[in-house]
N, C-alpha and C. Protein backbone atom coordinates (compact mmCIF):
# COMPACT_ATOMS: atom_id res chain seq x y z
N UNK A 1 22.86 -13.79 22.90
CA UNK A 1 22.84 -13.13 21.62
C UNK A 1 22.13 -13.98 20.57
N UNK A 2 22.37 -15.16 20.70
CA UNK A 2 21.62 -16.32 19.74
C UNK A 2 20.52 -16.13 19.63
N UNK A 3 19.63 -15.65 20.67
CA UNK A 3 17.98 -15.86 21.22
C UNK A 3 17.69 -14.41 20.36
N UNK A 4 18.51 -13.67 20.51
CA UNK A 4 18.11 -12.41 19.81
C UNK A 4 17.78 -12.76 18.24
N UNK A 5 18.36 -13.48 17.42
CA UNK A 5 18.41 -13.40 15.99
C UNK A 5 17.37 -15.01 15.77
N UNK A 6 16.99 -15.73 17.06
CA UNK A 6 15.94 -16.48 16.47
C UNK A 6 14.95 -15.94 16.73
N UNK A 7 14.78 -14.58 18.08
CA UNK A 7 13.54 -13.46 18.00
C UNK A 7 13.29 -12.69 16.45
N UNK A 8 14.10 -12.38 16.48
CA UNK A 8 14.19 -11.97 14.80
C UNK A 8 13.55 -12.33 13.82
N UNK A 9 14.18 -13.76 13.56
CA UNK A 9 13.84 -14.69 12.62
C UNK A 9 12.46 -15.26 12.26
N UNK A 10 11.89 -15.39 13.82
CA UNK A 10 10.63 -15.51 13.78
C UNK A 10 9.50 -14.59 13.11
N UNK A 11 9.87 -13.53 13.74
CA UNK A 11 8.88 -12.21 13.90
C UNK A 11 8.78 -12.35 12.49
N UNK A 12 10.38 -12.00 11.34
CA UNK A 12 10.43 -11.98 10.00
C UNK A 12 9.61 -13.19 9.29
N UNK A 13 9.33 -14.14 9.97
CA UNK A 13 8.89 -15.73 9.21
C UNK A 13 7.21 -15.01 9.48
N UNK A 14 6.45 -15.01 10.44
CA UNK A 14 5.08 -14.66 10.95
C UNK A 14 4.73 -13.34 9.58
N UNK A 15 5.62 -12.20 9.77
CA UNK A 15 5.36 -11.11 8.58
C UNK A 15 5.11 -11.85 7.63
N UNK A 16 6.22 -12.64 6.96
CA UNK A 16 6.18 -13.17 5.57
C UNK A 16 4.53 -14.02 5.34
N UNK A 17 4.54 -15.21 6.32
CA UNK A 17 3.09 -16.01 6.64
C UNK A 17 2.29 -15.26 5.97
N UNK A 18 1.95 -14.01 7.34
CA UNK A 18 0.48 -12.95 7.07
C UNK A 18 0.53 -12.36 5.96
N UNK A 19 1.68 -11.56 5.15
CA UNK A 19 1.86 -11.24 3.68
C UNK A 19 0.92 -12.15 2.56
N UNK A 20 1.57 -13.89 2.63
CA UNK A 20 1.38 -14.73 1.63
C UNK A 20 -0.22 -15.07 1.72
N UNK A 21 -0.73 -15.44 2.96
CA UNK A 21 -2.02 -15.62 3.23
C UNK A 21 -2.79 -14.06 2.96
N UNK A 22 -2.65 -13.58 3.65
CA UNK A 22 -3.68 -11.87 2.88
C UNK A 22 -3.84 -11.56 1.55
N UNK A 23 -2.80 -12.18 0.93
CA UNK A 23 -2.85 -11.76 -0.88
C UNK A 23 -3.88 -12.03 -1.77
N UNK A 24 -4.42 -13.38 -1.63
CA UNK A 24 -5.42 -14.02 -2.23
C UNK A 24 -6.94 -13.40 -1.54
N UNK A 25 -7.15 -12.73 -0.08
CA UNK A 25 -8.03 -11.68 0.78
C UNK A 25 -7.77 -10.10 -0.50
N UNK A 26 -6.80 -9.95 -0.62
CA UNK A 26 -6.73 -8.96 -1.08
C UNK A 26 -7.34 -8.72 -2.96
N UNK A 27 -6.56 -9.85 -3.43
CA UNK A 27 -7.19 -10.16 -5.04
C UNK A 27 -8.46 -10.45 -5.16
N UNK A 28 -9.63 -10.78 -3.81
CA UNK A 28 -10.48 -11.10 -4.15
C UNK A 28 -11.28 -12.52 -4.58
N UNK A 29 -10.01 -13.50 -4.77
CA UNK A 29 -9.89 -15.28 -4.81
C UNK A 29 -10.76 -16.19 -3.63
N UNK A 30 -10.73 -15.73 -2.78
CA UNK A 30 -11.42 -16.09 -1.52
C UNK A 30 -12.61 -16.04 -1.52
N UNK A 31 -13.61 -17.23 -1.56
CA UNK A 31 -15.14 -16.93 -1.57
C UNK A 31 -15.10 -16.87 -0.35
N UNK A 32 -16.92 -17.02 -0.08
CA UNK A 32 -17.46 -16.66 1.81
C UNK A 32 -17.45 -17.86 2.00
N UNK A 33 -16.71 -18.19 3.69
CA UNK A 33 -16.49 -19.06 3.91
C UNK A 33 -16.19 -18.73 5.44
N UNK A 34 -16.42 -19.61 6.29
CA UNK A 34 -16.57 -19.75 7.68
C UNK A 34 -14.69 -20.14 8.65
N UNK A 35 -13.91 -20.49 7.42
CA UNK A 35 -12.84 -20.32 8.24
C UNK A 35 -11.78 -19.27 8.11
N UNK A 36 -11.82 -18.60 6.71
CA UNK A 36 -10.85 -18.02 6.16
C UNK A 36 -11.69 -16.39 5.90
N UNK A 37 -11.00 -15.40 6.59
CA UNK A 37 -11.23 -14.17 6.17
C UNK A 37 -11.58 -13.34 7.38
N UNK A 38 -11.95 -11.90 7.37
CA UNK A 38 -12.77 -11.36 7.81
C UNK A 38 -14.47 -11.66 8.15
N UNK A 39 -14.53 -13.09 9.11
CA UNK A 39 -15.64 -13.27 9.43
C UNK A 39 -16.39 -12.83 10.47
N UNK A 40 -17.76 -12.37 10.14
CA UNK A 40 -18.94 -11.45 10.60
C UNK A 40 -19.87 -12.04 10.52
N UNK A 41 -21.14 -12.02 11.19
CA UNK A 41 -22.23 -11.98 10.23
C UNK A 41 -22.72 -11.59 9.58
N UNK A 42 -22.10 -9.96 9.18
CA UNK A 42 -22.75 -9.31 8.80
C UNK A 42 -21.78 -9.67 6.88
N UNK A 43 -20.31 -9.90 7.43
CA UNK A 43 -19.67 -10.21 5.63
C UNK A 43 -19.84 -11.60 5.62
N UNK A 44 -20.71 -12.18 6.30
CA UNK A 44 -20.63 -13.66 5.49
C UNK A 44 -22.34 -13.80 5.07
N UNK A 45 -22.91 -12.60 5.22
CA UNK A 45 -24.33 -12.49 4.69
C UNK A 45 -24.47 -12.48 3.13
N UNK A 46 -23.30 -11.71 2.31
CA UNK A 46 -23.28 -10.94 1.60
C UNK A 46 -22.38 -11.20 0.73
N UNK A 47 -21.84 -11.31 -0.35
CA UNK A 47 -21.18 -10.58 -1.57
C UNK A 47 -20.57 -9.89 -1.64
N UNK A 48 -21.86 -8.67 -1.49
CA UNK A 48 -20.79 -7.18 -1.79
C UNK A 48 -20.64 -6.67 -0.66
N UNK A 49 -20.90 -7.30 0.84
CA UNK A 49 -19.90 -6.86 2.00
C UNK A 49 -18.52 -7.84 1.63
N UNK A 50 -18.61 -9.05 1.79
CA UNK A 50 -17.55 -10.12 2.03
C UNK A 50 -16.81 -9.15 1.44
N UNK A 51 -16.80 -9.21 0.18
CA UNK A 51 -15.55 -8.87 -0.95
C UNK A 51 -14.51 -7.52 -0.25
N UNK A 52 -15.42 -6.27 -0.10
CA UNK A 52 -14.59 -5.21 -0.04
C UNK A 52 -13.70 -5.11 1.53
N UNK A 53 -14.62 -5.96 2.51
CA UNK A 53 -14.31 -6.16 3.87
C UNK A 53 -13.23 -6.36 3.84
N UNK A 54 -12.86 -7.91 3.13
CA UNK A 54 -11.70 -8.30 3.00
C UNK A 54 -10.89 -7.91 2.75
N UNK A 55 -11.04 -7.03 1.27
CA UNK A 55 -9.79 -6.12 0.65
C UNK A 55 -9.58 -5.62 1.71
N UNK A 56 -10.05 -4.64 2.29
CA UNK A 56 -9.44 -3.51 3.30
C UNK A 56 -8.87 -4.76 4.72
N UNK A 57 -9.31 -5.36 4.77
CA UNK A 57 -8.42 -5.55 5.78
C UNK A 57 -7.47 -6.42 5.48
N UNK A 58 -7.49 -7.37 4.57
CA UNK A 58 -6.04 -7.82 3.96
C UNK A 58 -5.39 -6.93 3.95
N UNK A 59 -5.37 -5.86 3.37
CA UNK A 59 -4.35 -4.47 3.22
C UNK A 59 -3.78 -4.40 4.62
N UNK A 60 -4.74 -3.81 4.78
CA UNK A 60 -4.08 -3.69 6.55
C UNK A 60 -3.05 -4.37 7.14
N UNK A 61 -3.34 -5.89 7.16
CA UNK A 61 -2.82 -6.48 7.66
C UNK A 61 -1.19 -6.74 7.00
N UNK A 62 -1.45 -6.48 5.49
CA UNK A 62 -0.36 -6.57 4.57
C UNK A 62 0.40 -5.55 4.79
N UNK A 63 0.19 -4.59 4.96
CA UNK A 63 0.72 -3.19 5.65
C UNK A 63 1.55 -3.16 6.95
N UNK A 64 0.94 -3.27 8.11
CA UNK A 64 1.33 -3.67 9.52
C UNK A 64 2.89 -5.22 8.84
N UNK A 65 2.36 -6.09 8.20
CA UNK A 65 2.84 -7.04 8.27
C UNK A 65 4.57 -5.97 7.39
N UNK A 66 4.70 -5.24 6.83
CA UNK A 66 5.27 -5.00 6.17
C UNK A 66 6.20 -3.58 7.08
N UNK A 67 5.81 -3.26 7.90
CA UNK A 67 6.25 -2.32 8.75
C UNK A 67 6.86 -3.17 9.62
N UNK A 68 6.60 -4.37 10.03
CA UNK A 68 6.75 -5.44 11.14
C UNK A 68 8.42 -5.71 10.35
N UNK A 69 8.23 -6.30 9.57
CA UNK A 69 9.25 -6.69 8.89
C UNK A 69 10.47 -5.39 8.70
């Protein structure tokens, strides 16, 4: 029964993680950069790909992460 509520615990800790990290993807704070984001070649060409790429998939992920939870 123990193993059950540190399965839990985890899953809930990983949601929270992907939440806190996507936020700053989502506000737009995040320049182009080779470790952090939705990287492509095609959004790390660009500006006005990087930016909106990100939004939408921060969301996403903020979403899923929030159903997870």
């Amino acid at each position: 029964m123990e193993g059950i509520y540190i399965g839990l615990a985890t899953c809930a800790g990983v949601s929270v993680i992907l939440i806190l990290v996507n936020i700053p993807l989502y506000q737009g704070k995040i320049k182009r950069n080779n470790w952090y984001g939705f990287r492509t070649p095609r959004t790390l060409s660009s500006d006005e790909i990087w930016y909106p790429v990100n939004k939408e998939a921060a969301l996403n992920f903020i979403i899923a992460s929030v159903f997870t939870l």
